[in-house]
C-alpha atoms as a PDB file:
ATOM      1  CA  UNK A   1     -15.126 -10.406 -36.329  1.00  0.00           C
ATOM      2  CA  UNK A   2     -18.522 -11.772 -35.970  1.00  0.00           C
ATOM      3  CA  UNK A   3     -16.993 -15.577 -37.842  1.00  0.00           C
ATOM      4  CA  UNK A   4     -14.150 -15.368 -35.120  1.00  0.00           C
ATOM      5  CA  UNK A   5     -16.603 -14.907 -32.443  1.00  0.00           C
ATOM      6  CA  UNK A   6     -18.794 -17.502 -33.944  1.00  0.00           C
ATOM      7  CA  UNK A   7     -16.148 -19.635 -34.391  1.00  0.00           C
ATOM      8  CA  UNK A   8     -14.661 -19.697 -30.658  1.00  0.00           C
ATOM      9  CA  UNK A   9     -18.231 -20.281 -29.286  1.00  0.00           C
ATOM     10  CA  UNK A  10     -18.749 -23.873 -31.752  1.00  0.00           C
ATOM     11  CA  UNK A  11     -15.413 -24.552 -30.516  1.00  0.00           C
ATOM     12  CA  UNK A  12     -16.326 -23.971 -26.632  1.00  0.00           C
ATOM     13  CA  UNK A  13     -19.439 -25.698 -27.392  1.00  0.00           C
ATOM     14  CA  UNK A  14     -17.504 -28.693 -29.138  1.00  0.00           C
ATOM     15  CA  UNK A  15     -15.240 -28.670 -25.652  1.00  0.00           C
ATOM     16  CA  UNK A  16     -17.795 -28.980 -23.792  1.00  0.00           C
ATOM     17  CA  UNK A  17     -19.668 -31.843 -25.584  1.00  0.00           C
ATOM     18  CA  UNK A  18     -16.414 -33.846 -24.937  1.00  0.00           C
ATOM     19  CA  UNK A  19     -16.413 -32.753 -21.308  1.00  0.00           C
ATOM     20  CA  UNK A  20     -20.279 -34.165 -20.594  1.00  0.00           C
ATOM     21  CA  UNK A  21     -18.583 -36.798 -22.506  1.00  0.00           C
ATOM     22  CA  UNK A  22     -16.301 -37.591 -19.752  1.00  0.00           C
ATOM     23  CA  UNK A  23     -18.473 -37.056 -16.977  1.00  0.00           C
ATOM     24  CA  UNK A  24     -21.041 -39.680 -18.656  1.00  0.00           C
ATOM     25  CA  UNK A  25     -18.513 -42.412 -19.049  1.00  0.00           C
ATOM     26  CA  UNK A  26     -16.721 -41.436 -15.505  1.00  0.00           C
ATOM     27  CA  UNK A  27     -19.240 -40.300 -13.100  1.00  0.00           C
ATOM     28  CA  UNK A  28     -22.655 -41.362 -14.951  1.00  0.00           C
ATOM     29  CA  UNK A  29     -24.616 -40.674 -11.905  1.00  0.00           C
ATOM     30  CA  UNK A  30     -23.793 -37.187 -11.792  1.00  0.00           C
ATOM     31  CA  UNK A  31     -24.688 -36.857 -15.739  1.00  0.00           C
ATOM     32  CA  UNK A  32     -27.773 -38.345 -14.806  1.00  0.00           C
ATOM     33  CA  UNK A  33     -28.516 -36.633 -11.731  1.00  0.00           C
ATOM     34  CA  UNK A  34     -28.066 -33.182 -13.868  1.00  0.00           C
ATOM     35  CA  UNK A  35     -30.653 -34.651 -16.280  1.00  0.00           C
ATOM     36  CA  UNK A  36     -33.224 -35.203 -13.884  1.00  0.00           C
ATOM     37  CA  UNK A  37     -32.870 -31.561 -13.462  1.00  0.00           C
ATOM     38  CA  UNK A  38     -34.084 -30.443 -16.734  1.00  0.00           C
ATOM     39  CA  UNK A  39     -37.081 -27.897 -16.766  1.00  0.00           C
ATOM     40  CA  UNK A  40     -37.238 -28.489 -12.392  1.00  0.00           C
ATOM     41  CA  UNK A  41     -37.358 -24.917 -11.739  1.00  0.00           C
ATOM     42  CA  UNK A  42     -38.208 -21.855 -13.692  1.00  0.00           C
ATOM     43  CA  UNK A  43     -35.034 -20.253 -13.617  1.00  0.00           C
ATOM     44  CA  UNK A  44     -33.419 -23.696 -14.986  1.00  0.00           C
ATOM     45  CA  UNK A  45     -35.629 -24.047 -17.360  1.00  0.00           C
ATOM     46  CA  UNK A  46     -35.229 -20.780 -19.465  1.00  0.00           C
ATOM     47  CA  UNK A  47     -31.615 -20.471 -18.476  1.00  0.00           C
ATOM     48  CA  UNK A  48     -30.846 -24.039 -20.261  1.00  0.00           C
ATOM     49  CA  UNK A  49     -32.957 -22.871 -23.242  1.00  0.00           C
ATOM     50  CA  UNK A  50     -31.672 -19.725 -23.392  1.00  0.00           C
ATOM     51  CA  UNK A  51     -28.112 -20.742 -23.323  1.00  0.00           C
ATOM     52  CA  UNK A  52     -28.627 -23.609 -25.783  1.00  0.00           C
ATOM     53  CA  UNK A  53     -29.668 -20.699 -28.330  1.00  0.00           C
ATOM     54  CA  UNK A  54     -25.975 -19.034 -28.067  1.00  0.00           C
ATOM     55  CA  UNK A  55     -24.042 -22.452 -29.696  1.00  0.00           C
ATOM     56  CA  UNK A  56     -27.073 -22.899 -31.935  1.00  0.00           C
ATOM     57  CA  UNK A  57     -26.647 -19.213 -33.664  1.00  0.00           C
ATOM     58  CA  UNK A  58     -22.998 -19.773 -33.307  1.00  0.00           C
ATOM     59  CA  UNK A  59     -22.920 -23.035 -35.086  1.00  0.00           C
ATOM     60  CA  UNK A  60     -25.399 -20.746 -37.838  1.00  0.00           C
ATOM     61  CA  UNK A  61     -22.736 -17.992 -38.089  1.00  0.00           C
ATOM     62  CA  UNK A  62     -19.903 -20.341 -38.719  1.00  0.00           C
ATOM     63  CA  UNK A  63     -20.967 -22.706 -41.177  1.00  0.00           C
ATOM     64  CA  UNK A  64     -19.641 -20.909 -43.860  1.00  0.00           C
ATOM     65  CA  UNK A  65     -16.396 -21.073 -42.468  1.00  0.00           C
ATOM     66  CA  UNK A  66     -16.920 -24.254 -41.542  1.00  0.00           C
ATOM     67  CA  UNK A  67     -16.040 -27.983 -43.182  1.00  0.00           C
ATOM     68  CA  UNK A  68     -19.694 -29.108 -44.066  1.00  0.00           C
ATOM     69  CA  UNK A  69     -21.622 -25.859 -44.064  1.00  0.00           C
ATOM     70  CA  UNK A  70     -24.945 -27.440 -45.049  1.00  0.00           C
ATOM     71  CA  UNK A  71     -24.515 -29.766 -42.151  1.00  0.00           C
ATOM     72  CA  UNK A  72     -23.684 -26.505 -39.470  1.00  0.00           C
ATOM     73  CA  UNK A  73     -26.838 -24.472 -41.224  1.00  0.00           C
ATOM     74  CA  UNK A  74     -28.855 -27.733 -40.897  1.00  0.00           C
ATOM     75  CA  UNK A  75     -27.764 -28.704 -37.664  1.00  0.00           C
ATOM     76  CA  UNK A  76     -27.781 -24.789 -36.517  1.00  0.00           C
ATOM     77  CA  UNK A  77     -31.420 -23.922 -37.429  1.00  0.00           C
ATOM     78  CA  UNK A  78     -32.730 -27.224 -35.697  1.00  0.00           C
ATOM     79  CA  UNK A  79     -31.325 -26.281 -32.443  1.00  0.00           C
ATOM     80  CA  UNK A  80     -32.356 -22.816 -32.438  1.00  0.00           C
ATOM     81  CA  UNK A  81     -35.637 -23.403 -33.705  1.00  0.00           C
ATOM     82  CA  UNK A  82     -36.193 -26.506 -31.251  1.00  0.00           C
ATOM     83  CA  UNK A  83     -35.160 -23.858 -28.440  1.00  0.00           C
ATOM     84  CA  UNK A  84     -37.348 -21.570 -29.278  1.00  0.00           C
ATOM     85  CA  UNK A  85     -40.590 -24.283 -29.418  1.00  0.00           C
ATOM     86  CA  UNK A  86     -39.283 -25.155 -25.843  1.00  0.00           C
ATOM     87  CA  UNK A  87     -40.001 -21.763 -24.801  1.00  0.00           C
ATOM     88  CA  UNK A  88     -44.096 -22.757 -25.136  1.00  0.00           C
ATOM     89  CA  UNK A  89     -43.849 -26.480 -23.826  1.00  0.00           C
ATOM     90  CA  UNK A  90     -44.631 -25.733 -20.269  1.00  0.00           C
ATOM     91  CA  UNK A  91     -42.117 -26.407 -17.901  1.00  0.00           C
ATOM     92  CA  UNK A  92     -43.771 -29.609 -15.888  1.00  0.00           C
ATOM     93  CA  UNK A  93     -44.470 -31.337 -18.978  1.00  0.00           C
ATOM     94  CA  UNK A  94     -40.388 -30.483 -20.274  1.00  0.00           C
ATOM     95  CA  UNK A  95     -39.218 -31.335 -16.766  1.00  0.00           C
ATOM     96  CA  UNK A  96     -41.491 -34.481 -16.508  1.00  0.00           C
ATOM     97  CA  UNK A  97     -39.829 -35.852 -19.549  1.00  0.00           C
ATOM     98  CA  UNK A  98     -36.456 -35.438 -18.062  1.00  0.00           C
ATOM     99  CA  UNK A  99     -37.362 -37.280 -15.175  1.00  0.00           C
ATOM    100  CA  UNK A 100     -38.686 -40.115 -17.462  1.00  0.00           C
ATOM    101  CA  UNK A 101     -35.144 -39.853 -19.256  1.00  0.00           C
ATOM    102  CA  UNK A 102     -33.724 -40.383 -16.746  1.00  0.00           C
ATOM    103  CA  UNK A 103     -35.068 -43.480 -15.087  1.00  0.00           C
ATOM    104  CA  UNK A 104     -34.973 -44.776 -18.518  1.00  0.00           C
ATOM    105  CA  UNK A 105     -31.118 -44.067 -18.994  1.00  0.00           C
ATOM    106  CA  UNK A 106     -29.505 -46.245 -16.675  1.00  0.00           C
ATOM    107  CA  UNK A 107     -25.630 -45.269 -15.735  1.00  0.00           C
ATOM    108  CA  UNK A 108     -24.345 -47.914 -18.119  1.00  0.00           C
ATOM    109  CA  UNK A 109     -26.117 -46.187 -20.676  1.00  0.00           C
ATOM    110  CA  UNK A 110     -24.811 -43.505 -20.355  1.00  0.00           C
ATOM    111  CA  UNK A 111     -21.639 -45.044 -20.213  1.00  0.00           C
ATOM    112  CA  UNK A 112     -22.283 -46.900 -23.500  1.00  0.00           C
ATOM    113  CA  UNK A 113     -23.451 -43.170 -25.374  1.00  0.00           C
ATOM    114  CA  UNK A 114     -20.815 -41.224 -23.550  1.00  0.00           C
ATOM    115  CA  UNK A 115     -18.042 -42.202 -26.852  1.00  0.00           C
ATOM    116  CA  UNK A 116     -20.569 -40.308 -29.377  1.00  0.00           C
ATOM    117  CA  UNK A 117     -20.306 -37.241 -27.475  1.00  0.00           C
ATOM    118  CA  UNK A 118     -16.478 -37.293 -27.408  1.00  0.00           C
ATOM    119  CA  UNK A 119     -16.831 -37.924 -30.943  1.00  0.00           C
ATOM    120  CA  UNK A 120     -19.196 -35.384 -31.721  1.00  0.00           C
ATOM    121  CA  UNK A 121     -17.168 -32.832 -29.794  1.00  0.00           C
ATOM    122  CA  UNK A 122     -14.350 -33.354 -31.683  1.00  0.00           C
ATOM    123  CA  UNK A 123     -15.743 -32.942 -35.237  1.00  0.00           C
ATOM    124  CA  UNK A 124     -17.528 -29.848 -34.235  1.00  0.00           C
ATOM    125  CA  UNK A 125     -13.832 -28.390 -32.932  1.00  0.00           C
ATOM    126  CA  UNK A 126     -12.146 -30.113 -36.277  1.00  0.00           C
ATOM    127  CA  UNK A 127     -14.989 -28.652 -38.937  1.00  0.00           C
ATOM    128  CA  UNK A 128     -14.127 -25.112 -37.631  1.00  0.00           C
ATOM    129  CA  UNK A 129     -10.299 -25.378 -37.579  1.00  0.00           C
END
């Protein structure tokens, strides 16, 4: 139960990689607009966090099921851990770099990056099928 649960959540979170993927290469001002979001308000802040955690134990729970299950475990842990260390960066500093991002990642960069998300969406969905 808990694999097919596991599973369903990499493969929503692999969907929606390939959706930001979309929006980056088709409406790259919104992507970035959404970036310069990042860590603006309290709520925002420890809502992305939080919901980052739920693919990151997901992608844990299914590597055994999964294609590369070092690379899921590997990949897994660094998210949730990183999540959890972004829980003590305050939120002006996290929200400051997002701005900074942001002017740095111009729309055609975005466009340009936008591919490796489709891409990575789609071998998250194929390593759990």
């Amino acid at each position: 139960m808990t694999d097919t649960i596991a599973k369903w959540a990499v493969i929503f979170f692999g969907v929606f990689f390939i959706f930001v993927g979309f929006l980056m290469l088709f409406n790259p001002e919104k992507a970035r607009a959404t970036l310069r979001k990042a860590g603006s308000t309290n709520f925002i802040n420890y809502a992305e966090i939080t919901i980052r955690m739920i693919p990151a134990v997901a992608i844990i729970l299914a590597a055994d099921i999964s294609k590369y299950p070092d690379i899921f475990k590997v990949f897994g842990w660094f998210m949730l851990l990183t999540s959890f260390v972004l829980y003590f960066v305050p939120r002006k500093l996290h929200h400051k770099f997002s701005m900074k991002a942001a002017d740095i990642l111009k729309p055609l960069y975005f466009q340009l990056i936008s591919p490796f998300a489709i891409i990575i969406g789609c071998l998250t969905i194929y390593c759990v099928i």
